[in-house]
C-alpha atoms as a PDB file:
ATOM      1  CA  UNK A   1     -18.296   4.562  -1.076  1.00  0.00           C
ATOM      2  CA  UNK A   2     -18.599   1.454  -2.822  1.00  0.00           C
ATOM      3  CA  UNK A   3     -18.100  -1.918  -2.160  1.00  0.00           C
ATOM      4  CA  UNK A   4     -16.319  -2.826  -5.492  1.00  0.00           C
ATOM      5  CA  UNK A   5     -13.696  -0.254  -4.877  1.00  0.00           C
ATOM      6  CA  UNK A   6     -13.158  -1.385  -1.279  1.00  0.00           C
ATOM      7  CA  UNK A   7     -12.418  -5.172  -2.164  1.00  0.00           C
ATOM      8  CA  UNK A   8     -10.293  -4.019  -5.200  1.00  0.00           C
ATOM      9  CA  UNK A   9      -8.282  -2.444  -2.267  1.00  0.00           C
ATOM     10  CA  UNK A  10      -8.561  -5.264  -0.627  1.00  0.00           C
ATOM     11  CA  UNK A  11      -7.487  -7.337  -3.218  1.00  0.00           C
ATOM     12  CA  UNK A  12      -4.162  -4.632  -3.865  1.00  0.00           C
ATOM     13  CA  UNK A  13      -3.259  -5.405   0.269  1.00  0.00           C
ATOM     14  CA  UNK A  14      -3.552  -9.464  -0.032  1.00  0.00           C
ATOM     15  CA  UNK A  15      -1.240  -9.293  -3.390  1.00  0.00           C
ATOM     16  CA  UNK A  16       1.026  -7.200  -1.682  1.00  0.00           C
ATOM     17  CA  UNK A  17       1.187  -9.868   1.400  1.00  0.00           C
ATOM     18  CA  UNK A  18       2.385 -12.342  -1.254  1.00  0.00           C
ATOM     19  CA  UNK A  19       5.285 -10.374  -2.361  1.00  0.00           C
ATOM     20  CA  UNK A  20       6.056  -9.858   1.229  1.00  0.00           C
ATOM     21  CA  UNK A  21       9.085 -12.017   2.054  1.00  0.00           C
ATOM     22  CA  UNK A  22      12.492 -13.327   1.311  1.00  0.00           C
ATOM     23  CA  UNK A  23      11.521 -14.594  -2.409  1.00  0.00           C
ATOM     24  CA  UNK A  24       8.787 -12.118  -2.729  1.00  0.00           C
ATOM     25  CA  UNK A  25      11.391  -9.283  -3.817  1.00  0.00           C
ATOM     26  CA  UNK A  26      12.450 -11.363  -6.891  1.00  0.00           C
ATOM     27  CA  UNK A  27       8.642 -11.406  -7.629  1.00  0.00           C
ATOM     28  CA  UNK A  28       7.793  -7.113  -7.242  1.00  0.00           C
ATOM     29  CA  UNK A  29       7.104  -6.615 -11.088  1.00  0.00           C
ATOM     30  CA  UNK A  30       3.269  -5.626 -10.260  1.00  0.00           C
ATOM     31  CA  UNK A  31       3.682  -2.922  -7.252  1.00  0.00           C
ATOM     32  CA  UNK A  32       4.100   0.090 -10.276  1.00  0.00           C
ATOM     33  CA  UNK A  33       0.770  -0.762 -11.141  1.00  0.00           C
ATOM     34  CA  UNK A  34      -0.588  -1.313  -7.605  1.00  0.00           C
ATOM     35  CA  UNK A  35       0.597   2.104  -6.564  1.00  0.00           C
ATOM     36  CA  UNK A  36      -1.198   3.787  -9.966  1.00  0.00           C
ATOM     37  CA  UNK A  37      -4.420   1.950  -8.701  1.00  0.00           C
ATOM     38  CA  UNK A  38      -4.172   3.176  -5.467  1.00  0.00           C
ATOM     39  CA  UNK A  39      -3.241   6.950  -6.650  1.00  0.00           C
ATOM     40  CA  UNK A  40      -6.471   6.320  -9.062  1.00  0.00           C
ATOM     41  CA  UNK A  41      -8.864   5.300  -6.222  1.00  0.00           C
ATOM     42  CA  UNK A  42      -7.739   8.382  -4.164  1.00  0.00           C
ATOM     43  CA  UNK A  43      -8.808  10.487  -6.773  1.00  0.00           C
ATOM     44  CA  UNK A  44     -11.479   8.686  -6.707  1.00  0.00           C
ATOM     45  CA  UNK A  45     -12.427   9.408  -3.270  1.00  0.00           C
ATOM     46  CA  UNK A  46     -11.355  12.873  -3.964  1.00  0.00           C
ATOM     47  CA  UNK A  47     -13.537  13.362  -6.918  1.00  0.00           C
ATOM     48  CA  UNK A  48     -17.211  11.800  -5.045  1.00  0.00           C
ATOM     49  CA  UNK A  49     -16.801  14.237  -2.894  1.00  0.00           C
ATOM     50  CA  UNK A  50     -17.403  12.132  -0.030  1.00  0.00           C
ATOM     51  CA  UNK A  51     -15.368  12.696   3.152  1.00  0.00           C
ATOM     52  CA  UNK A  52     -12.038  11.677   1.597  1.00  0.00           C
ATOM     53  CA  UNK A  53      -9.842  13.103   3.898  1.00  0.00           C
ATOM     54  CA  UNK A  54      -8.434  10.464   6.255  1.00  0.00           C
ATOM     55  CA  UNK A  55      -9.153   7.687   3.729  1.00  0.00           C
ATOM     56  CA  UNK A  56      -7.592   9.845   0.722  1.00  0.00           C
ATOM     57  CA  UNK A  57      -4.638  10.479   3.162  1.00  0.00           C
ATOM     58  CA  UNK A  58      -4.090   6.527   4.163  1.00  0.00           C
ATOM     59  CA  UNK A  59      -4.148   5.207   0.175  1.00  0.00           C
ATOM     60  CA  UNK A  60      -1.494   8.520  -0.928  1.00  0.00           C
ATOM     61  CA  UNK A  61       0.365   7.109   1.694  1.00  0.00           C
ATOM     62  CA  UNK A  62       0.166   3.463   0.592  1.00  0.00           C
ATOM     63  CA  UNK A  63       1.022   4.660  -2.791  1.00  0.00           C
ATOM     64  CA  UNK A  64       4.289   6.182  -1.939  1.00  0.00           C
ATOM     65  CA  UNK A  65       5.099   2.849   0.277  1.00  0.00           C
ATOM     66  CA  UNK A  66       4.533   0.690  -2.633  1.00  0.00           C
ATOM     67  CA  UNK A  67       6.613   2.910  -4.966  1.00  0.00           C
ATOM     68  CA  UNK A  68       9.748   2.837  -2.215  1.00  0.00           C
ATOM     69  CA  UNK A  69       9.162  -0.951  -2.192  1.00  0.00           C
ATOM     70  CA  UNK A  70       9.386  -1.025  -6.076  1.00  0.00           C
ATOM     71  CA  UNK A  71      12.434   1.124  -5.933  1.00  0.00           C
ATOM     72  CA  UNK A  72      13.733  -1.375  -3.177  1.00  0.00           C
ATOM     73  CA  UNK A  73      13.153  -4.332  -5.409  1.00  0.00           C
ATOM     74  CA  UNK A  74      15.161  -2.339  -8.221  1.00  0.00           C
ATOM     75  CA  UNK A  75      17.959  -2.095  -6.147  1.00  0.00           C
ATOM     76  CA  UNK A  76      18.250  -5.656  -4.870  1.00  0.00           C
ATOM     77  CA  UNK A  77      18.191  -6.539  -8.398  1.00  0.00           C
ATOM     78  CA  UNK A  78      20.865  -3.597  -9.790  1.00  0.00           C
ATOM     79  CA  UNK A  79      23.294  -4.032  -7.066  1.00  0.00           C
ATOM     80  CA  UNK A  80      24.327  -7.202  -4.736  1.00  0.00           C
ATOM     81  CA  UNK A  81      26.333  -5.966  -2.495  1.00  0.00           C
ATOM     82  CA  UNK A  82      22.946  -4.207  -0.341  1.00  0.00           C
ATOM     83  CA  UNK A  83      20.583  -7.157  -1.236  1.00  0.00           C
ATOM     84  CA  UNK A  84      20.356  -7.806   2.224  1.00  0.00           C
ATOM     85  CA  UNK A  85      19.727  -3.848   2.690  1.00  0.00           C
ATOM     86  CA  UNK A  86      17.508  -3.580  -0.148  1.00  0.00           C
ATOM     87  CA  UNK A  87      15.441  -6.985   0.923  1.00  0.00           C
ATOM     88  CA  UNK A  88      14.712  -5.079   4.529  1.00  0.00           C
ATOM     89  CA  UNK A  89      13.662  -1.659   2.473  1.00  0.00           C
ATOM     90  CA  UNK A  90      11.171  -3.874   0.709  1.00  0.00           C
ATOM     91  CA  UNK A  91       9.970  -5.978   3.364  1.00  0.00           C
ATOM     92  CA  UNK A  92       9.194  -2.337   5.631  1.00  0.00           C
ATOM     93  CA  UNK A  93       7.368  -0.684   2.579  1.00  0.00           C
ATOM     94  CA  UNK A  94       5.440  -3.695   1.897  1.00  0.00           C
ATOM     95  CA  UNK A  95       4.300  -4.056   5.397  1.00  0.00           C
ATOM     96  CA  UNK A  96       3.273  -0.122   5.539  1.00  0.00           C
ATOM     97  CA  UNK A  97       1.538   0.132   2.480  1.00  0.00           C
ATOM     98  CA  UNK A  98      -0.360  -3.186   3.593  1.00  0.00           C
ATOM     99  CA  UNK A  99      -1.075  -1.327   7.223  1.00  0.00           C
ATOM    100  CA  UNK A 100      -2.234   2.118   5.277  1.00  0.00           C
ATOM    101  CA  UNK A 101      -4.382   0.156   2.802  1.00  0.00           C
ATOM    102  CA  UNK A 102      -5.285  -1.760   5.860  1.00  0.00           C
ATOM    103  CA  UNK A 103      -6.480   1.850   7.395  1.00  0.00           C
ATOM    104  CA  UNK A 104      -8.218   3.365   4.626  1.00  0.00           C
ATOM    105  CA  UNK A 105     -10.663   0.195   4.340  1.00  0.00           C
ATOM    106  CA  UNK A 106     -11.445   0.216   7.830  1.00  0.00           C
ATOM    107  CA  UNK A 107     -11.852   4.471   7.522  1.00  0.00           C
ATOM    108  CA  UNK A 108     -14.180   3.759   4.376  1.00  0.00           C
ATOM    109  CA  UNK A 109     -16.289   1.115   6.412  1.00  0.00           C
ATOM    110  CA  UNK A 110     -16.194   3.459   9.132  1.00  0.00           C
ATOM    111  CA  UNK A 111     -14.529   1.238  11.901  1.00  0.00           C
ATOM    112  CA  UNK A 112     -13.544   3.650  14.885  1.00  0.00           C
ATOM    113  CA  UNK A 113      -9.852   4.529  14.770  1.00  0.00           C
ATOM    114  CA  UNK A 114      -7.965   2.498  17.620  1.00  0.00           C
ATOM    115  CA  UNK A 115      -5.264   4.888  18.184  1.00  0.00           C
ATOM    116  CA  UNK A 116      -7.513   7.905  18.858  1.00  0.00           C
ATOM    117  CA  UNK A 117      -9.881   5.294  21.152  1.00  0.00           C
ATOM    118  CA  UNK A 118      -6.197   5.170  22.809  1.00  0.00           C
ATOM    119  CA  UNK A 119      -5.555   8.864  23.538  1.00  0.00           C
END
């Protein structure tokens, strides 16, 4: 796996901690294109035929989480009434598609898996 496609990850999970926050749902126009990216590196993974499995699983994951964020943001936009809703639907997708992205980095560098050092 390369190192070029791990710090563009890397770079997808900081820019995602910026949009994190009160204000940062007023400023989600780029997670539509962060969750493409991320779909496109898993097929990336997919298609080297390394062992994507795990790391595959974490960025699909990420992907979806960054698409219910965007949807979030939509909604605080569309419809006042469930800003405060919508801003708490955003802030918990943002944070798991950080921790997934988070994951599949540390899979791809192969750091050992704290929860199954746990069990």
């Amino acid at each position: 796996m390369s190192t070029e496609l791990r710090d563009r990850l890397r770079e997808i999970q900081d820019a995602l901690g910026v949009v994190d926050g009160p204000e940062g749902v007023e400023r989600a126009g780029d997670l539509g294109a962060h969750a493409e990216a991320i779909e496109r590196y898993a097929a990336e993974l997919t298609a080297e035929g390394e062992e994507p499995g795990e790391a595959a699983e974490r960025l699909t994951g990420a992907a979806k989480a960054v698409r219910r964020a965007a949807k979030a943001a939509e909604r605080y936009r569309v419809n006042p009434l469930t800003r405060d809703f919508s801003q708490g639907r955003f802030a918990l997708a943002t944070g798991q598609a950080r921790v997934r992205l988070g994951g599949a980095i540390d899979v791809l560098d192969g750091v050992p898996d704290a929860a199954a050092d746990a069990s």
